[in-house]
PDB file of N, CA and C in Angstrom:
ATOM      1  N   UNK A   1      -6.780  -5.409   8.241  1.00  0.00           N
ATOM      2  CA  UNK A   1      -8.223  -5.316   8.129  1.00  0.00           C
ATOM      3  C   UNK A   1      -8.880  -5.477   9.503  1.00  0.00           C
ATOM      4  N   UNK A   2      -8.095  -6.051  10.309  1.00  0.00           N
ATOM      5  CA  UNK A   2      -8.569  -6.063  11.959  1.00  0.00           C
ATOM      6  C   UNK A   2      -9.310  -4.936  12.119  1.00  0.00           C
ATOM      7  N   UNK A   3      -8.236  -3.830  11.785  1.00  0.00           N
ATOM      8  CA  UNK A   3      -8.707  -2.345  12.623  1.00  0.00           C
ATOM      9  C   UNK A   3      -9.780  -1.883  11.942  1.00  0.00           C
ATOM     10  N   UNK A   4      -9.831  -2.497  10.774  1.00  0.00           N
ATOM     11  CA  UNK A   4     -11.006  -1.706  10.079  1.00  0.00           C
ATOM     12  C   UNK A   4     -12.311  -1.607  10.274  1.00  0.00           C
ATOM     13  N   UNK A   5     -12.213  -3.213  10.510  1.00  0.00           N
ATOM     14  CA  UNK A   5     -13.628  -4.313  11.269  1.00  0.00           C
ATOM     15  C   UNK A   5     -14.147  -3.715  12.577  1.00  0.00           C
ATOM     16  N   UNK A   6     -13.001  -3.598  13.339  1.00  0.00           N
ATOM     17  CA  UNK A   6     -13.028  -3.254  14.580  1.00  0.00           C
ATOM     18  C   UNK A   6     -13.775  -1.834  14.702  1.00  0.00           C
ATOM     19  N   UNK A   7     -13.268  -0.667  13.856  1.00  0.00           N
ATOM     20  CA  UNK A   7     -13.621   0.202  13.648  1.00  0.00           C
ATOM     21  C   UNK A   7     -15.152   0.044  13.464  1.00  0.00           C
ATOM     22  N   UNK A   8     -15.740  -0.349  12.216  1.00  0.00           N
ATOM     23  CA  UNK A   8     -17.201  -0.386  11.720  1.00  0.00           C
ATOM     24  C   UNK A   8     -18.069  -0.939  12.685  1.00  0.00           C
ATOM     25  N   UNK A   9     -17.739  -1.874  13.363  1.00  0.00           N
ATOM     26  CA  UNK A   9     -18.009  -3.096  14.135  1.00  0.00           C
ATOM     27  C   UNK A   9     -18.603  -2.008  15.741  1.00  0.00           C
ATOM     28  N   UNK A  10     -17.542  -1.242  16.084  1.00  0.00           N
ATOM     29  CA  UNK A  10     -17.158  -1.236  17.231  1.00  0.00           C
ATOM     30  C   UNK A  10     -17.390   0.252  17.722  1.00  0.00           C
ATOM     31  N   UNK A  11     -16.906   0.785  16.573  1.00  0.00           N
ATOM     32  CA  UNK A  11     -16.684   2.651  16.543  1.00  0.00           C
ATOM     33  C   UNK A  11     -15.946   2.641  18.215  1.00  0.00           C
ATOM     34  N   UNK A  12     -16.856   3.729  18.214  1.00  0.00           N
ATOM     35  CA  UNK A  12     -15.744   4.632  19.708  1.00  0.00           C
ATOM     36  C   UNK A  12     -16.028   4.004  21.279  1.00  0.00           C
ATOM     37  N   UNK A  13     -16.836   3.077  21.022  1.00  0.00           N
ATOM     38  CA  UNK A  13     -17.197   2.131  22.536  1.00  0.00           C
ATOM     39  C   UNK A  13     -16.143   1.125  22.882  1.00  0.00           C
ATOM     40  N   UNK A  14     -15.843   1.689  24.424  1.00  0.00           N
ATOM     41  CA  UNK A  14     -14.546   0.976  24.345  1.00  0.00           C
ATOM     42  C   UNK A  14     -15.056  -0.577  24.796  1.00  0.00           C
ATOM     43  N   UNK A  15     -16.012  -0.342  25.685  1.00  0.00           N
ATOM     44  CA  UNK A  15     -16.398  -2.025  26.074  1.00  0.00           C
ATOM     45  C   UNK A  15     -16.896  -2.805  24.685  1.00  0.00           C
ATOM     46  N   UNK A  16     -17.040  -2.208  23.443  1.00  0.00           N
ATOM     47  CA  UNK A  16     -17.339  -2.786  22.268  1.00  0.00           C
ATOM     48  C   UNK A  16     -15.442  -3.429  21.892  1.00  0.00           C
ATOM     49  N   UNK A  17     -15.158  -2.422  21.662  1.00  0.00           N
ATOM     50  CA  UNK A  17     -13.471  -2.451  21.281  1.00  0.00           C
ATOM     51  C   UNK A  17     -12.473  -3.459  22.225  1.00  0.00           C
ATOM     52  N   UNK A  18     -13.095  -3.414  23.131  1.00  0.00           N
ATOM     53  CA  UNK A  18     -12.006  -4.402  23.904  1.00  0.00           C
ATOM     54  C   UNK A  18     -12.954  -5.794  24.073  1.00  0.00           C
ATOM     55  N   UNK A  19     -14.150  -6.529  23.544  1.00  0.00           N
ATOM     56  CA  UNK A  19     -14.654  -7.386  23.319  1.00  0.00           C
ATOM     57  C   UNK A  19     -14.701  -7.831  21.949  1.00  0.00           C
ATOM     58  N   UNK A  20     -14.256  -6.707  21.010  1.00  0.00           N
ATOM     59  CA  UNK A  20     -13.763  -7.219  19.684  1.00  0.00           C
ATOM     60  C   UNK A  20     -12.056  -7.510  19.447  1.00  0.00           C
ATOM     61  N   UNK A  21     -11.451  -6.934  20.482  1.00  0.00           N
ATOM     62  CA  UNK A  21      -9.558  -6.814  20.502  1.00  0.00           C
ATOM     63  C   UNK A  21     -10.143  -8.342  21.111  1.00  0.00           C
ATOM     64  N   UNK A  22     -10.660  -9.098  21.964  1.00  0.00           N
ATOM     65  CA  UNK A  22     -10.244 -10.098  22.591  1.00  0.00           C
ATOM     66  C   UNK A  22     -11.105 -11.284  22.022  1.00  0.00           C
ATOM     67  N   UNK A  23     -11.797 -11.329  21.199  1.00  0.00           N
ATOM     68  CA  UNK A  23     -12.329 -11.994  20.041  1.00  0.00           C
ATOM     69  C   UNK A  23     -11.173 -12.529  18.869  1.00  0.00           C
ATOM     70  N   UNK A  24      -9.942 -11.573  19.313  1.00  0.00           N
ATOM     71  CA  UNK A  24      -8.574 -12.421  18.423  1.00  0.00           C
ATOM     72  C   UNK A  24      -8.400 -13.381  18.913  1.00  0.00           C
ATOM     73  N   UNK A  25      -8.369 -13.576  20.198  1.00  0.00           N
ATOM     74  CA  UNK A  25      -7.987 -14.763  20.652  1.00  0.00           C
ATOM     75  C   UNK A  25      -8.931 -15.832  20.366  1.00  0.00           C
ATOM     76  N   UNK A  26      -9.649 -16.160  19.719  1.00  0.00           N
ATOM     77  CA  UNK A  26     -10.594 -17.580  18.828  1.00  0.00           C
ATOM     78  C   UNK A  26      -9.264 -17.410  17.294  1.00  0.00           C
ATOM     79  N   UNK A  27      -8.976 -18.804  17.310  1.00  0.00           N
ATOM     80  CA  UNK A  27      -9.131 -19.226  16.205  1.00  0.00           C
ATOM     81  C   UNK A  27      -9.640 -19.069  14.795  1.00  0.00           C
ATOM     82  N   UNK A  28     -11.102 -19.398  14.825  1.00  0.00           N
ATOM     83  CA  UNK A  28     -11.423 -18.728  13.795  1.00  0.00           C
ATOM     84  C   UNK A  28     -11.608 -17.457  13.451  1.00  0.00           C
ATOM     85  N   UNK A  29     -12.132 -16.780  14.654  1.00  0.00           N
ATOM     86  CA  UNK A  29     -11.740 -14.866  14.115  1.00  0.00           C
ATOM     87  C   UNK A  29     -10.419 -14.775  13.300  1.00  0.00           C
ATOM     88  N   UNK A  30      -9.624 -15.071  13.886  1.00  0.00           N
ATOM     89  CA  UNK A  30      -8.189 -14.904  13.325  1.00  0.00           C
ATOM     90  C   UNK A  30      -7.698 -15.642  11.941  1.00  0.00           C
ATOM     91  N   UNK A  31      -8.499 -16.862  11.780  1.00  0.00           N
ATOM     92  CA  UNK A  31      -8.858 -17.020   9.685  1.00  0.00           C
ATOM     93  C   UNK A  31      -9.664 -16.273   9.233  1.00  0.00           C
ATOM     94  N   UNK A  32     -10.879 -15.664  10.059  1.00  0.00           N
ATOM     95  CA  UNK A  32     -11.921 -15.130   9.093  1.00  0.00           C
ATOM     96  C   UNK A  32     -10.876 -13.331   8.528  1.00  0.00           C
ATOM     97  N   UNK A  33      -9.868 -13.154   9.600  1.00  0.00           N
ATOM     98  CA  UNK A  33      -9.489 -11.648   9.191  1.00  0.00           C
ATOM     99  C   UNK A  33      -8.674 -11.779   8.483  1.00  0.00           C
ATOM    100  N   UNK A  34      -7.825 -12.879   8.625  1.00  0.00           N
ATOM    101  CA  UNK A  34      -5.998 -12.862   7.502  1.00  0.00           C
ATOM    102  C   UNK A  34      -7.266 -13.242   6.586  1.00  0.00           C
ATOM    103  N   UNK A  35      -8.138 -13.970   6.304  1.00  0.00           N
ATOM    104  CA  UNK A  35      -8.937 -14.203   4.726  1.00  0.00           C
ATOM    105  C   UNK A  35      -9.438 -12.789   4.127  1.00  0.00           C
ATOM    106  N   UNK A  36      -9.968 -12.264   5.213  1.00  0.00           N
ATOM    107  CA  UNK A  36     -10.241 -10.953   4.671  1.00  0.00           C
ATOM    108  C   UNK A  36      -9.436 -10.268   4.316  1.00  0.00           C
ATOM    109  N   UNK A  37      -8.139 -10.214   4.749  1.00  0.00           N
ATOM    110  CA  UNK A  37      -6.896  -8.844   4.743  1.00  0.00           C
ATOM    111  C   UNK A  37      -6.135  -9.750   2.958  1.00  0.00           C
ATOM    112  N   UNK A  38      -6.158 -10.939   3.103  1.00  0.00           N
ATOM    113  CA  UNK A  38      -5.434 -11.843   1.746  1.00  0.00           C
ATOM    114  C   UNK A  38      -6.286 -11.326   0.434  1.00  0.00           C
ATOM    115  N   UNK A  39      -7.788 -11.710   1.023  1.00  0.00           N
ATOM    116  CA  UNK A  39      -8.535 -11.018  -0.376  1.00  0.00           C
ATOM    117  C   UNK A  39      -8.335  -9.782  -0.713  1.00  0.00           C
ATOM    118  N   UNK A  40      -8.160  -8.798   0.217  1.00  0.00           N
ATOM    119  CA  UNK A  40      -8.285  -7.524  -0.519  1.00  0.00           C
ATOM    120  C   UNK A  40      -6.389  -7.266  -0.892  1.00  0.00           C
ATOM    121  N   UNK A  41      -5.666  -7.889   0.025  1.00  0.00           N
ATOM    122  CA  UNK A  41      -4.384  -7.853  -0.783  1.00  0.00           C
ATOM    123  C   UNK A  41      -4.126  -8.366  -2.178  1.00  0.00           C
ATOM    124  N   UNK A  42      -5.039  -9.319  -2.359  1.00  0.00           N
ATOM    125  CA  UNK A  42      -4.916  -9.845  -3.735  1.00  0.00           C
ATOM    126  C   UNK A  42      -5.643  -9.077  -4.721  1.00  0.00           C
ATOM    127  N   UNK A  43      -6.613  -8.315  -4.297  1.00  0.00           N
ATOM    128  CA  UNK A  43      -7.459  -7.232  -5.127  1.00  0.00           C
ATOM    129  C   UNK A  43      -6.923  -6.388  -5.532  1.00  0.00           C
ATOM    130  N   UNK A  44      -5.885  -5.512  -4.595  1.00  0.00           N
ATOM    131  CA  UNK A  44      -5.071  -4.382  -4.937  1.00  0.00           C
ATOM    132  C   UNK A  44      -3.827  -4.711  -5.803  1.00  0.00           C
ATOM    133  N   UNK A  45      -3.258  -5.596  -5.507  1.00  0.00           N
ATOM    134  CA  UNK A  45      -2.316  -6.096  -6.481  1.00  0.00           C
ATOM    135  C   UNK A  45      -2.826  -6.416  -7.667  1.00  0.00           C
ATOM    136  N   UNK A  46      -4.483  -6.846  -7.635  1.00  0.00           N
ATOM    137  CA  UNK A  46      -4.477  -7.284  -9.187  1.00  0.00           C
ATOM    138  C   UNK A  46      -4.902  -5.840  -9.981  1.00  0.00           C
ATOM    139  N   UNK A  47      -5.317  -5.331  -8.810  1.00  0.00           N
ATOM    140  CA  UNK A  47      -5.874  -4.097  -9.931  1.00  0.00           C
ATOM    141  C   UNK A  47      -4.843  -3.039 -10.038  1.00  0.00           C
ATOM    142  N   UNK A  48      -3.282  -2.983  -9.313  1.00  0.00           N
ATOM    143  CA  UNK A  48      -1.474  -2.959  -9.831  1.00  0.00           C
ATOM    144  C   UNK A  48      -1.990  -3.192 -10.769  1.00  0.00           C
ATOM    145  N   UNK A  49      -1.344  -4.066 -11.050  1.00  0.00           N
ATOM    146  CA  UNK A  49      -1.026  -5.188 -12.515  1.00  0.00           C
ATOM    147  C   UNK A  49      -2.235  -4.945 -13.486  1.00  0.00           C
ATOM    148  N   UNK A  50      -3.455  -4.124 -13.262  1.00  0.00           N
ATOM    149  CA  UNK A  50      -4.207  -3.598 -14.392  1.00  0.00           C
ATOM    150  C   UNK A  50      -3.684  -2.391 -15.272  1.00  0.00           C
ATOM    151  N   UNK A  51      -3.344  -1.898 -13.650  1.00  0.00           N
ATOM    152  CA  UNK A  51      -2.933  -0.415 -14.397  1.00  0.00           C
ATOM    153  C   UNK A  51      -1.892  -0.787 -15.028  1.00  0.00           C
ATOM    154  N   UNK A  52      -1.235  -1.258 -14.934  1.00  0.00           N
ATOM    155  CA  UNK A  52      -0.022  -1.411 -15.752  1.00  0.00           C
ATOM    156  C   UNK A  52      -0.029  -2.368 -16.987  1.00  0.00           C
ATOM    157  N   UNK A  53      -0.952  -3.181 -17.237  1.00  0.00           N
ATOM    158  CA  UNK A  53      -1.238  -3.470 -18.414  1.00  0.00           C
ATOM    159  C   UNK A  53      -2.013  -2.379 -18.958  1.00  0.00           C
ATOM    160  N   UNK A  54      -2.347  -1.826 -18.755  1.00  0.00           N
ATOM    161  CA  UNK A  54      -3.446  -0.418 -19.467  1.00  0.00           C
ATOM    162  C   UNK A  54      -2.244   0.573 -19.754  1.00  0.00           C
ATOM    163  N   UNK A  55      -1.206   0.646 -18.950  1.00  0.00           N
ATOM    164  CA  UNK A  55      -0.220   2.168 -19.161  1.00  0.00           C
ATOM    165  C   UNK A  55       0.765   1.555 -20.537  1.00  0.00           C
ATOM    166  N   UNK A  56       0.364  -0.429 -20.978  1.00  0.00           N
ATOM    167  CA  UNK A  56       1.212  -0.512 -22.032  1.00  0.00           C
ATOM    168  C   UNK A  56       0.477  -0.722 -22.842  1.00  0.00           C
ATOM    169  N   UNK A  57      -0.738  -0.459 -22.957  1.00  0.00           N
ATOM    170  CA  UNK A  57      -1.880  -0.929 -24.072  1.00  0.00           C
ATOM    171  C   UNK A  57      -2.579   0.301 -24.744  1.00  0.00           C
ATOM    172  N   UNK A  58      -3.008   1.350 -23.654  1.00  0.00           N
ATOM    173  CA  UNK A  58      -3.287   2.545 -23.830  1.00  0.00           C
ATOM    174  C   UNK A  58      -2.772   3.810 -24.135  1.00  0.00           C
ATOM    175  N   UNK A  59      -3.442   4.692 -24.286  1.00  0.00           N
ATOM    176  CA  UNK A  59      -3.130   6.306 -24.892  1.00  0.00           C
ATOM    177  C   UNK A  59      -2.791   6.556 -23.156  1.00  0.00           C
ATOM    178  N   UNK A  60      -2.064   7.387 -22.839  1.00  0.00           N
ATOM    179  CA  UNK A  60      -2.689   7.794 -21.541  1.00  0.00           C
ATOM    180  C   UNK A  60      -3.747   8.621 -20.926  1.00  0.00           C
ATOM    181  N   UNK A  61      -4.409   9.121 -21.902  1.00  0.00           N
ATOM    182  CA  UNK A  61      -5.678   9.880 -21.148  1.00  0.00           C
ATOM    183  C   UNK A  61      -6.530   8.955 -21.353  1.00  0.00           C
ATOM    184  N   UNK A  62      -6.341   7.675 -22.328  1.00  0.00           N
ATOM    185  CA  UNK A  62      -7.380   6.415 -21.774  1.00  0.00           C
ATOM    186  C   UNK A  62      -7.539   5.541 -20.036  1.00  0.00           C
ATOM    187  N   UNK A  63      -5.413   5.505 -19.827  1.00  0.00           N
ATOM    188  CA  UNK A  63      -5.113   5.526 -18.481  1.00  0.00           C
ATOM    189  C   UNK A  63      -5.671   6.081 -17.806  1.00  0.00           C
ATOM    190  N   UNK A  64      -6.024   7.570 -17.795  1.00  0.00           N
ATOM    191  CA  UNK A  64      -6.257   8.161 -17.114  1.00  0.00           C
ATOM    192  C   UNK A  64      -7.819   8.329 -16.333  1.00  0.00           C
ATOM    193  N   UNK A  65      -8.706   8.164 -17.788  1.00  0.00           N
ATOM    194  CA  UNK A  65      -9.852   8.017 -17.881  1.00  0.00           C
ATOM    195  C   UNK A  65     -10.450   6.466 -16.878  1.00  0.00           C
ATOM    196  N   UNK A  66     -10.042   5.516 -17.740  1.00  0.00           N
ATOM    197  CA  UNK A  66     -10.017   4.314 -17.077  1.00  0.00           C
ATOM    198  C   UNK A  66      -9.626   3.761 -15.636  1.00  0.00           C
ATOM    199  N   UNK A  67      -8.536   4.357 -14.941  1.00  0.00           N
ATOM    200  CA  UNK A  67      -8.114   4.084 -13.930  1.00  0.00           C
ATOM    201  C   UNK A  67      -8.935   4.112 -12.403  1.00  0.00           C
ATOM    202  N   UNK A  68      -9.491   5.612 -12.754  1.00  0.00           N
ATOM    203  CA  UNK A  68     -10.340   5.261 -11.271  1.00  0.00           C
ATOM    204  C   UNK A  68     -11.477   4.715 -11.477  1.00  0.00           C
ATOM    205  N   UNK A  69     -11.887   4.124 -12.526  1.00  0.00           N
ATOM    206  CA  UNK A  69     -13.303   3.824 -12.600  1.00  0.00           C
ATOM    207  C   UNK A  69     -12.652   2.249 -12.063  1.00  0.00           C
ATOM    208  N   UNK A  70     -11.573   1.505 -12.547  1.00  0.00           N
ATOM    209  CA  UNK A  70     -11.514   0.192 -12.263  1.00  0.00           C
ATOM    210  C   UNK A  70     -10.734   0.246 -10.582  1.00  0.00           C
ATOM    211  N   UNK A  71     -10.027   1.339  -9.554  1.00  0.00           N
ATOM    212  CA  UNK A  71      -9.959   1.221  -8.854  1.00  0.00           C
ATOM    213  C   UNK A  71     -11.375   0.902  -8.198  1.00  0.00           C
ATOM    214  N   UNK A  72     -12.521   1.981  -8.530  1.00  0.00           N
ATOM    215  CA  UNK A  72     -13.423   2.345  -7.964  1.00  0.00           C
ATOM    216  C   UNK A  72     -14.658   0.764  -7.382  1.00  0.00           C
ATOM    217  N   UNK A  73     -14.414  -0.378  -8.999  1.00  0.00           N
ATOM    218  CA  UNK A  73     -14.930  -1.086  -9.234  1.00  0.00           C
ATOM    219  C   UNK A  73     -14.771  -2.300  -8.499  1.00  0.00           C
ATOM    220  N   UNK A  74     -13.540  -2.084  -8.261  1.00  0.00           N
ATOM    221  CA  UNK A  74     -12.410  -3.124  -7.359  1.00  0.00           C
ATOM    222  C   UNK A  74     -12.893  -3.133  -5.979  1.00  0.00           C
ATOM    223  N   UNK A  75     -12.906  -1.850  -5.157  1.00  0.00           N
ATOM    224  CA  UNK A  75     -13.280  -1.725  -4.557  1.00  0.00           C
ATOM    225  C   UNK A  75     -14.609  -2.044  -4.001  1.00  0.00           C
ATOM    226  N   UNK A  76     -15.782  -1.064  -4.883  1.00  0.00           N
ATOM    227  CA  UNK A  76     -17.174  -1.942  -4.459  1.00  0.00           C
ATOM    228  C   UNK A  76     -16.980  -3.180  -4.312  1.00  0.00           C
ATOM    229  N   UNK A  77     -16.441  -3.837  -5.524  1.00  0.00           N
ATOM    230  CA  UNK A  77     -16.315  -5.380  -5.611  1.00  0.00           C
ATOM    231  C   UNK A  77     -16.102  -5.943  -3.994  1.00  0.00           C
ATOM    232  N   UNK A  78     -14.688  -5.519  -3.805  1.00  0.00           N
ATOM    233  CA  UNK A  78     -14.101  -5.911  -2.513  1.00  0.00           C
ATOM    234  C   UNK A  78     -14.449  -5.887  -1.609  1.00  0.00           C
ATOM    235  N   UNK A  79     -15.453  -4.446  -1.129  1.00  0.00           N
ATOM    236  CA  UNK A  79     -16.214  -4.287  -0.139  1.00  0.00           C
ATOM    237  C   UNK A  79     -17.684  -5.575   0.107  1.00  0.00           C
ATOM    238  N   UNK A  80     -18.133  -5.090  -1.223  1.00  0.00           N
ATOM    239  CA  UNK A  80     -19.755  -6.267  -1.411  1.00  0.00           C
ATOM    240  C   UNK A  80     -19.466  -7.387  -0.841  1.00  0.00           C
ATOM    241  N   UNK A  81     -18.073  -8.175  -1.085  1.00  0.00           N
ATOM    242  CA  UNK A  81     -17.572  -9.494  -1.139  1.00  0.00           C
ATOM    243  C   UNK A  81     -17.387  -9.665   0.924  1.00  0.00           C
ATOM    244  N   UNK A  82     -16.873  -8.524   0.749  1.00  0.00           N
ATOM    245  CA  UNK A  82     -16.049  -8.573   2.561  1.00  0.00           C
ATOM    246  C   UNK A  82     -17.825  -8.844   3.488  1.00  0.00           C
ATOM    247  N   UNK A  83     -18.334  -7.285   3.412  1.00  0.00           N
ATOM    248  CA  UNK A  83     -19.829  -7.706   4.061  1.00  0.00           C
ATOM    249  C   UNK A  83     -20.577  -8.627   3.982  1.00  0.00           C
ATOM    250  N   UNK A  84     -20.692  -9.568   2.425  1.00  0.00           N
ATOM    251  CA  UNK A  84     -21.268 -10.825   2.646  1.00  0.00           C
ATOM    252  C   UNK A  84     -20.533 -11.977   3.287  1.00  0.00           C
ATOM    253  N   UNK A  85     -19.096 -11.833   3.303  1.00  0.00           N
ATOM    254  CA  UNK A  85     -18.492 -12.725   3.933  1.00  0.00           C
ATOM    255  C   UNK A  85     -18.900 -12.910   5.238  1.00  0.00           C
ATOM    256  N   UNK A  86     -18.684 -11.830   6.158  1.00  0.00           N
ATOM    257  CA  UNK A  86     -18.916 -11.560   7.338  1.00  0.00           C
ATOM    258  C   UNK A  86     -20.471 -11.734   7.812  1.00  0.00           C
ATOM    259  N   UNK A  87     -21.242 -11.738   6.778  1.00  0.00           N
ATOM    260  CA  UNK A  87     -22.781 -12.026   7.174  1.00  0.00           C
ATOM    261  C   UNK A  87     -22.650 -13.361   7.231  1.00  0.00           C
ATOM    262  N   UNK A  88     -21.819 -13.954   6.418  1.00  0.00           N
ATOM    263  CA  UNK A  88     -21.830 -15.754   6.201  1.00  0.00           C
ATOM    264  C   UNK A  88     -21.666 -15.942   7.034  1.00  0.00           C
ATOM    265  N   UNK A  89     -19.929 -15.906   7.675  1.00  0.00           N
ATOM    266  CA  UNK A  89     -19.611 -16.451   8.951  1.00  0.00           C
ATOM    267  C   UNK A  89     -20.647 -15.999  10.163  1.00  0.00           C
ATOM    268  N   UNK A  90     -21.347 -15.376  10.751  1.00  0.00           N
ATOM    269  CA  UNK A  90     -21.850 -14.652  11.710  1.00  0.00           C
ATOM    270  C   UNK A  90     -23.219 -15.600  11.719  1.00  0.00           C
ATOM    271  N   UNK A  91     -23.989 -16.273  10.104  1.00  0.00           N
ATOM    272  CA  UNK A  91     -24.931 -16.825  10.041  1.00  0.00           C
ATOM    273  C   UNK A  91     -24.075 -18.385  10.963  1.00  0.00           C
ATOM    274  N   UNK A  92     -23.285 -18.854  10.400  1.00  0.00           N
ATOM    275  CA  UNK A  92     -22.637 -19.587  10.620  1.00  0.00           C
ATOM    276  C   UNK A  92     -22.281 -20.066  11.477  1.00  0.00           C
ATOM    277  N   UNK A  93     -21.553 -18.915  12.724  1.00  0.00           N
ATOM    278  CA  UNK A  93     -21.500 -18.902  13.979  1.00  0.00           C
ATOM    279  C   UNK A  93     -22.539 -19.060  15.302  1.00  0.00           C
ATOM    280  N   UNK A  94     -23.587 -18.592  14.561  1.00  0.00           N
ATOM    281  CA  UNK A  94     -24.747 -18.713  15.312  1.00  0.00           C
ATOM    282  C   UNK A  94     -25.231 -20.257  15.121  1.00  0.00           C
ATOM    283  N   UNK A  95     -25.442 -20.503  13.816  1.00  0.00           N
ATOM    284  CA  UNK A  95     -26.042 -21.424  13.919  1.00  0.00           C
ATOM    285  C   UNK A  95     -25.207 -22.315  14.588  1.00  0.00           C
ATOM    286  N   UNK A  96     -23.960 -22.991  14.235  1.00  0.00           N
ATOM    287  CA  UNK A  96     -22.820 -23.596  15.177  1.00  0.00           C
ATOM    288  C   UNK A  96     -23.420 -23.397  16.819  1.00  0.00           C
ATOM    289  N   UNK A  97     -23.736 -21.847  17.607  1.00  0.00           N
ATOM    290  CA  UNK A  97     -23.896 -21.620  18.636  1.00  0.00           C
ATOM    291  C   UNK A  97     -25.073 -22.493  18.986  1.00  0.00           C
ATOM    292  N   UNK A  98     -26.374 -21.838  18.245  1.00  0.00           N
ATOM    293  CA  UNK A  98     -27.728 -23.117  18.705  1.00  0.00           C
ATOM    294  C   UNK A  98     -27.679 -24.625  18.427  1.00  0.00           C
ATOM    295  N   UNK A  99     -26.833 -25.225  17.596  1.00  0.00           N
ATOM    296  CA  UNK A  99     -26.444 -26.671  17.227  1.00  0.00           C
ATOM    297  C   UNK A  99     -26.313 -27.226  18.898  1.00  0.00           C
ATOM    298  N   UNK A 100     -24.506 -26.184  19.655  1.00  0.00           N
ATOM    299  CA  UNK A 100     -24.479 -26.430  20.600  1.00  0.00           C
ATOM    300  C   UNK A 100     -24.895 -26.649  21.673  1.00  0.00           C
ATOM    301  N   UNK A 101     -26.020 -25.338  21.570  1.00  0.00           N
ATOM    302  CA  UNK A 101     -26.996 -25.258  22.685  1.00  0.00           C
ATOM    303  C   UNK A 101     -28.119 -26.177  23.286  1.00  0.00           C
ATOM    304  N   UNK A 102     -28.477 -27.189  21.689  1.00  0.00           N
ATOM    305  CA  UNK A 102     -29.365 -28.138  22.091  1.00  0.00           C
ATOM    306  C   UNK A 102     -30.898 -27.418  21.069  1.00  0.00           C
ATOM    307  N   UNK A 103     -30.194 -26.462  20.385  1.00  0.00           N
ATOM    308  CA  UNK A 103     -31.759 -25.800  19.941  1.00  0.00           C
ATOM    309  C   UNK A 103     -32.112 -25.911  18.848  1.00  0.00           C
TER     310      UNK A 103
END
């Protein structure tokens, strides 16, 4: 999920890209992304393990029907969840920053 961030974050500016590549080196960048990359690993696996309770519960053109709507759902989900995360920490960080500052 690094690259992904990096990507949205950063696009094609390299002085953006190489001030976000060296932003790994904090600590917390580097929990806030394995948290991000864990959640959506745990998303995709759970929504595995949907389809496959649906391919033993269902007709398959219910499978069929059903499937991308709950990939689809997963996803928004996952996404909504990731951008507010990242607004959190960023509120977070700042404020941490002016705490420091004396402000």
């Amino acid at each position: 999920m690094f690259y992904f961030g990096r990507h949205f974050e950063a696009g094609d500016d390299p002085a953006r890209r190489a001030q976000f590549d060296a932003s790994w080196q904090r600590p917390g960048v580097r929990a806030v992304h394995r948290r991000i990359t864990g959640v959506w690993g745990v998303a995709f696996v759970g929504e595995f393990a949907i389809r496959v309770a649906l391919i033993y519960t269902l007709s398959p053109a219910w499978v069929l029907v059903l499937s991308p709507l709950i990939l689809g759902a997963i996803t928004i989900g996952t996404l909504t969840w990731t951008f507010a995360y990242v607004r959190l920490v960023r509120r977070r960080a700042e404020a941490m920053r002016r705490q420091a500052a004396g402000t």
